[in-house]
N, C-alpha and C. Protein backbone atom coordinates (compact mmCIF):
# COMPACT_ATOMS: atom_id res chain seq x y z
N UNK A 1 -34.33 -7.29 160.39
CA UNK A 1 -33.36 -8.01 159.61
C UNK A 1 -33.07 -7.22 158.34
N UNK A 2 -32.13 -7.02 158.15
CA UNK A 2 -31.25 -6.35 156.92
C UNK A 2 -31.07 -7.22 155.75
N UNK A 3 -31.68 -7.38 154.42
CA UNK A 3 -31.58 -8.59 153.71
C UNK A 3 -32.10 -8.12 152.13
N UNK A 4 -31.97 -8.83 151.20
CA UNK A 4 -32.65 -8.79 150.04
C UNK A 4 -32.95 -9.60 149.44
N UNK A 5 -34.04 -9.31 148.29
CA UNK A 5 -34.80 -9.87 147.74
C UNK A 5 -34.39 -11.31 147.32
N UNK A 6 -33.28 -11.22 146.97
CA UNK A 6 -32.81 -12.52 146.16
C UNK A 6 -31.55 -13.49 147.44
N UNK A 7 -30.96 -12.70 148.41
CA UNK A 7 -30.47 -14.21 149.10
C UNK A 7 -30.90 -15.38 149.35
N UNK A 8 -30.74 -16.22 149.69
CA UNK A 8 -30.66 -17.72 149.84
C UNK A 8 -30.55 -17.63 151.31
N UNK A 9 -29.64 -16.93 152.06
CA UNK A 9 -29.13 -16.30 153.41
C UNK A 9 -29.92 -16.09 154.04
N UNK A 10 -30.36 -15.03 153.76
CA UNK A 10 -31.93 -14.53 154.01
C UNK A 10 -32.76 -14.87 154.21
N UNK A 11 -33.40 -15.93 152.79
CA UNK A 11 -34.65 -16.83 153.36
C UNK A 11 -34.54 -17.97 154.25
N UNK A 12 -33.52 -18.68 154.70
CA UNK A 12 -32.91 -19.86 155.35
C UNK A 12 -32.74 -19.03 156.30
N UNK A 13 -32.62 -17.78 156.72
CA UNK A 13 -32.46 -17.17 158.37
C UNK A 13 -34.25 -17.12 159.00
N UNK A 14 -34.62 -16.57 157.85
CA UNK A 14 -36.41 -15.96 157.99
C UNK A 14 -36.94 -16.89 158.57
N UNK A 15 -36.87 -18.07 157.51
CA UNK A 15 -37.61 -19.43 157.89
C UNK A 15 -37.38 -19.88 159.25
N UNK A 16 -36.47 -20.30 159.89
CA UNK A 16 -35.33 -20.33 160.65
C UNK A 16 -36.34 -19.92 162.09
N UNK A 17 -36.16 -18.38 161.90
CA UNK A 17 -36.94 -17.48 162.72
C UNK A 17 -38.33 -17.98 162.78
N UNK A 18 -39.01 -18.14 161.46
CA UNK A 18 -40.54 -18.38 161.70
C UNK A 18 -40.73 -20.03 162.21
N UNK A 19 -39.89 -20.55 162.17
CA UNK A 19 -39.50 -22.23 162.99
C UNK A 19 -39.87 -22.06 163.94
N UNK A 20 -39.30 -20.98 165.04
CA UNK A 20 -39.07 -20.80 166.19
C UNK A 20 -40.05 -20.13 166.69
N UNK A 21 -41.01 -19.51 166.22
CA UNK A 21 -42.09 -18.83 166.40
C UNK A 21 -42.34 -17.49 166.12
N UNK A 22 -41.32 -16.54 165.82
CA UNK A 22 -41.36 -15.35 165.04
C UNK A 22 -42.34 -15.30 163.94
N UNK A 23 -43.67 -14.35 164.44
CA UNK A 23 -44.77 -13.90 163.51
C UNK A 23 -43.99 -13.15 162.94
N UNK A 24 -43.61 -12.08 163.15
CA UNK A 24 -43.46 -10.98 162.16
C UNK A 24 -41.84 -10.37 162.56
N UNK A 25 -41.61 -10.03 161.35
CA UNK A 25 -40.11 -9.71 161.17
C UNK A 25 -40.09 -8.68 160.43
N UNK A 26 -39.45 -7.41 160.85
CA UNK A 26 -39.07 -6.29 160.33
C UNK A 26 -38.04 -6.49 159.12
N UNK A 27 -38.23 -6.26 157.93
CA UNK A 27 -37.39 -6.41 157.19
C UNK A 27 -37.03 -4.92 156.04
N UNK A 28 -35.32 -5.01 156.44
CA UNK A 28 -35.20 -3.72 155.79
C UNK A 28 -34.25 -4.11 154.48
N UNK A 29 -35.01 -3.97 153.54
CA UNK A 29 -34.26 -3.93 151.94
C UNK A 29 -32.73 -3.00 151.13
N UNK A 30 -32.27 -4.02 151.83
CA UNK A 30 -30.74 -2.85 151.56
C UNK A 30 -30.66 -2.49 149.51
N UNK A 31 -31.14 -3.53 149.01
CA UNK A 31 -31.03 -3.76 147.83
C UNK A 31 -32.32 -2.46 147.01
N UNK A 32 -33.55 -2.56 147.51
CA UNK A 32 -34.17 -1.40 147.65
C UNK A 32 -33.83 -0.01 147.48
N UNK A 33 -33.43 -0.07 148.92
CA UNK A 33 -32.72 1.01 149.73
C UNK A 33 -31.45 1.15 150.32
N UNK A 34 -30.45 1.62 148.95
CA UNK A 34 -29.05 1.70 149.34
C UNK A 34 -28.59 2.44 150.93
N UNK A 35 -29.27 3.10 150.86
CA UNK A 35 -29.09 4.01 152.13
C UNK A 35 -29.37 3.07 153.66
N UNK A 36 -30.29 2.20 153.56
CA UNK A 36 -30.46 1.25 154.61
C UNK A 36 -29.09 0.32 154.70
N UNK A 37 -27.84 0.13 153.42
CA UNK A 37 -26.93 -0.53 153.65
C UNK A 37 -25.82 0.53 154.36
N UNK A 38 -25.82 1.21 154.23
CA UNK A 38 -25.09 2.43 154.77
C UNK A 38 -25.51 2.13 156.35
N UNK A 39 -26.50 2.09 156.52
CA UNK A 39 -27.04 2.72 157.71
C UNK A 39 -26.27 0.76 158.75
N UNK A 40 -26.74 -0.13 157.83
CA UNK A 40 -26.40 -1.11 158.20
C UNK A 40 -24.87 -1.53 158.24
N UNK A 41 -24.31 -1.30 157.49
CA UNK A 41 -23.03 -1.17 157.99
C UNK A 41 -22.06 -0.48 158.78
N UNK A 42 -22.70 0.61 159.04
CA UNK A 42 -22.64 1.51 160.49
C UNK A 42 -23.10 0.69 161.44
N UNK A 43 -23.24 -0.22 161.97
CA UNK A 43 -24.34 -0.41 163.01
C UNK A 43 -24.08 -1.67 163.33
N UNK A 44 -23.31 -2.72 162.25
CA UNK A 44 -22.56 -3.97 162.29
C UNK A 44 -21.22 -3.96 161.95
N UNK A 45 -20.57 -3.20 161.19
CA UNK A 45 -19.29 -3.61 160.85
C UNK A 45 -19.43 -4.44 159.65
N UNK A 46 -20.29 -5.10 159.03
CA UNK A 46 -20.62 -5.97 157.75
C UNK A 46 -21.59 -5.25 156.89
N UNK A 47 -20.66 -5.98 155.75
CA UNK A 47 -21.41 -5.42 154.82
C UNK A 47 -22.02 -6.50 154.31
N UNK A 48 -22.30 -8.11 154.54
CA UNK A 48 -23.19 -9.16 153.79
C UNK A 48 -24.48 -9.23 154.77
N UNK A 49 -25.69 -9.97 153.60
CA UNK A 49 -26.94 -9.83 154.38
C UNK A 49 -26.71 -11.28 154.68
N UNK A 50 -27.83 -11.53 155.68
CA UNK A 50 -28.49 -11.14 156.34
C UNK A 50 -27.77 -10.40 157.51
N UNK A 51 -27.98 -9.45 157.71
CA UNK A 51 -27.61 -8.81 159.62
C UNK A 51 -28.93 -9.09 160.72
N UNK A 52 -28.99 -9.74 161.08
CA UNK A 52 -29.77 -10.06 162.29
C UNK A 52 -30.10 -9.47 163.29
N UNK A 53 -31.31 -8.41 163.89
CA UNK A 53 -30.91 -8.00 165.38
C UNK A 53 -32.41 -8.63 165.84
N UNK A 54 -32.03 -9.12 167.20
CA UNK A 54 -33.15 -9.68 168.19
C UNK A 54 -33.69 -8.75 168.93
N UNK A 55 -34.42 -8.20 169.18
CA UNK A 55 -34.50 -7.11 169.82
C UNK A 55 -33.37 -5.72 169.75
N UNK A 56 -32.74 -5.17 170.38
CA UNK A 56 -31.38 -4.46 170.29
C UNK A 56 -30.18 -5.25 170.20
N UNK A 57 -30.27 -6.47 170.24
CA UNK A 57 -28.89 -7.15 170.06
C UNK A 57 -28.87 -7.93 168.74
N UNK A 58 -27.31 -7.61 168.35
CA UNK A 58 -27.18 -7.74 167.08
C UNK A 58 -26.35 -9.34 166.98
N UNK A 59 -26.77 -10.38 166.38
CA UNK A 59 -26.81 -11.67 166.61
C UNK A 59 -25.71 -12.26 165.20
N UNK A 60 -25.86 -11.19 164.24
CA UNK A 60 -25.16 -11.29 162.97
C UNK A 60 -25.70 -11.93 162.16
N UNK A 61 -24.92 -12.95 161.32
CA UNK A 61 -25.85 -13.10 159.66
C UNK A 61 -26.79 -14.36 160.07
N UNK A 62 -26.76 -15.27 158.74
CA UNK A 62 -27.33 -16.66 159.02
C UNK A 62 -26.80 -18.04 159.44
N UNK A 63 -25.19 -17.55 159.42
CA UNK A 63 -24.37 -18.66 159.92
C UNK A 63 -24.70 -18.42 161.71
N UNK A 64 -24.23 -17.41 161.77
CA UNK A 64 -24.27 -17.17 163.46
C UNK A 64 -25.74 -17.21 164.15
N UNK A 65 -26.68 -17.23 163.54
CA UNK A 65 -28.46 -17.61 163.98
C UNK A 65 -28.56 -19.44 163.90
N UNK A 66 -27.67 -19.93 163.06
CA UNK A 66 -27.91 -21.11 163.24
C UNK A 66 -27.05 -21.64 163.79
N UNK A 67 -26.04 -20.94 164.56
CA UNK A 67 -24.96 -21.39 165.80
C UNK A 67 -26.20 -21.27 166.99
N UNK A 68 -26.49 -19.84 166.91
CA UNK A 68 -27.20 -19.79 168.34
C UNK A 68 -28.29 -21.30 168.22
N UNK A 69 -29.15 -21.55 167.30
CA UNK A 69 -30.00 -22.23 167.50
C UNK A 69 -30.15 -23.75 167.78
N UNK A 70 -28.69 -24.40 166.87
CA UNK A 70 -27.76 -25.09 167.45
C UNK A 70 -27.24 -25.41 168.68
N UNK A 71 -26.85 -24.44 169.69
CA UNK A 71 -26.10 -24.39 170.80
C UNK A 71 -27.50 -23.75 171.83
N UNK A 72 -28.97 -23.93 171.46
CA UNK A 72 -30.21 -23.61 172.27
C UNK A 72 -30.21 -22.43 172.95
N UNK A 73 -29.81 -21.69 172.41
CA UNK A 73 -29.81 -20.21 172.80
C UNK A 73 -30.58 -19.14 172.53
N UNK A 74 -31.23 -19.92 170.73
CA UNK A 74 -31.93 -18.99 170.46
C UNK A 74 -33.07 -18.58 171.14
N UNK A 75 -33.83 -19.55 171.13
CA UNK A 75 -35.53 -19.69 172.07
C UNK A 75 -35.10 -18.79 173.30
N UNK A 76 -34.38 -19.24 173.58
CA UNK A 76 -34.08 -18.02 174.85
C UNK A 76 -33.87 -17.04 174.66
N UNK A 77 -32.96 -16.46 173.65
CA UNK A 77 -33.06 -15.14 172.89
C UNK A 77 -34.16 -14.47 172.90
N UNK A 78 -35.16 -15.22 171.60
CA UNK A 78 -36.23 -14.89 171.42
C UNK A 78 -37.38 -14.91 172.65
N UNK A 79 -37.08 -15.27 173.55
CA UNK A 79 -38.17 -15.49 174.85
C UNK A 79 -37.80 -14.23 175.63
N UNK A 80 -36.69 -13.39 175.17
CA UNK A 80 -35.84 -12.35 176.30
C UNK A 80 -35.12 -13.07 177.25
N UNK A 81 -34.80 -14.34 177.41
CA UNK A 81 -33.75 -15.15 178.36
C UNK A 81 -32.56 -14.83 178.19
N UNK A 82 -32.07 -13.17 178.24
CA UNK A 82 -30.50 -12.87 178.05
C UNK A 82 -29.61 -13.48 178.78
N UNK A 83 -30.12 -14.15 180.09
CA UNK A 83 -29.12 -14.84 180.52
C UNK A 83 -28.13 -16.47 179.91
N UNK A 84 -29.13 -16.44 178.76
CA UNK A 84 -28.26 -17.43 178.04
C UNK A 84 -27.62 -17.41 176.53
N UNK A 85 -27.75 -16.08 176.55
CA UNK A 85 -27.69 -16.04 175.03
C UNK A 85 -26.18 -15.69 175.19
């Protein structure tokens, strides 16, 4: 997850994730590390945090994680159930 220190976005996606059972989450500090926003906006097309990826698929910020989770897709996401995501 692509995010910084101070969103609101961010921690309401994290949490979100650790709801669902996500121990551990890679988190890369664009705010940190300008160069990780570079790299992240290559790679999404956006430039606001949070950017989300589930494995290799890129799921987008915290509005669109709480569509999937909403519409029960996520758990399946997160389980590798690509057939419903």
């Amino acid at each position: 997850m692509y995010l910084t220190a101070t969103c609101p976005y961010c921690v309401r996606a994290k949490n979100l994730l650790q709801r669902r059972g996500v121990a551990a989450i890679e988190e890369i500090r664009v705010d940190l590390h300008p160069e990780q926003r570079v790299a992240m906006v290559r790679l999404t097309g956006r430039r606001t945090v949070p950017q989300i990826f589930i494995g290799d698929r890129h799921v987008g910020g915290c509005e669109d994680l709480i569509d999937l989770d909403l519409n029960g897709e996520l758990i399946p996401l997160l389980e590798g159930d690509t057939s419903r995501a």
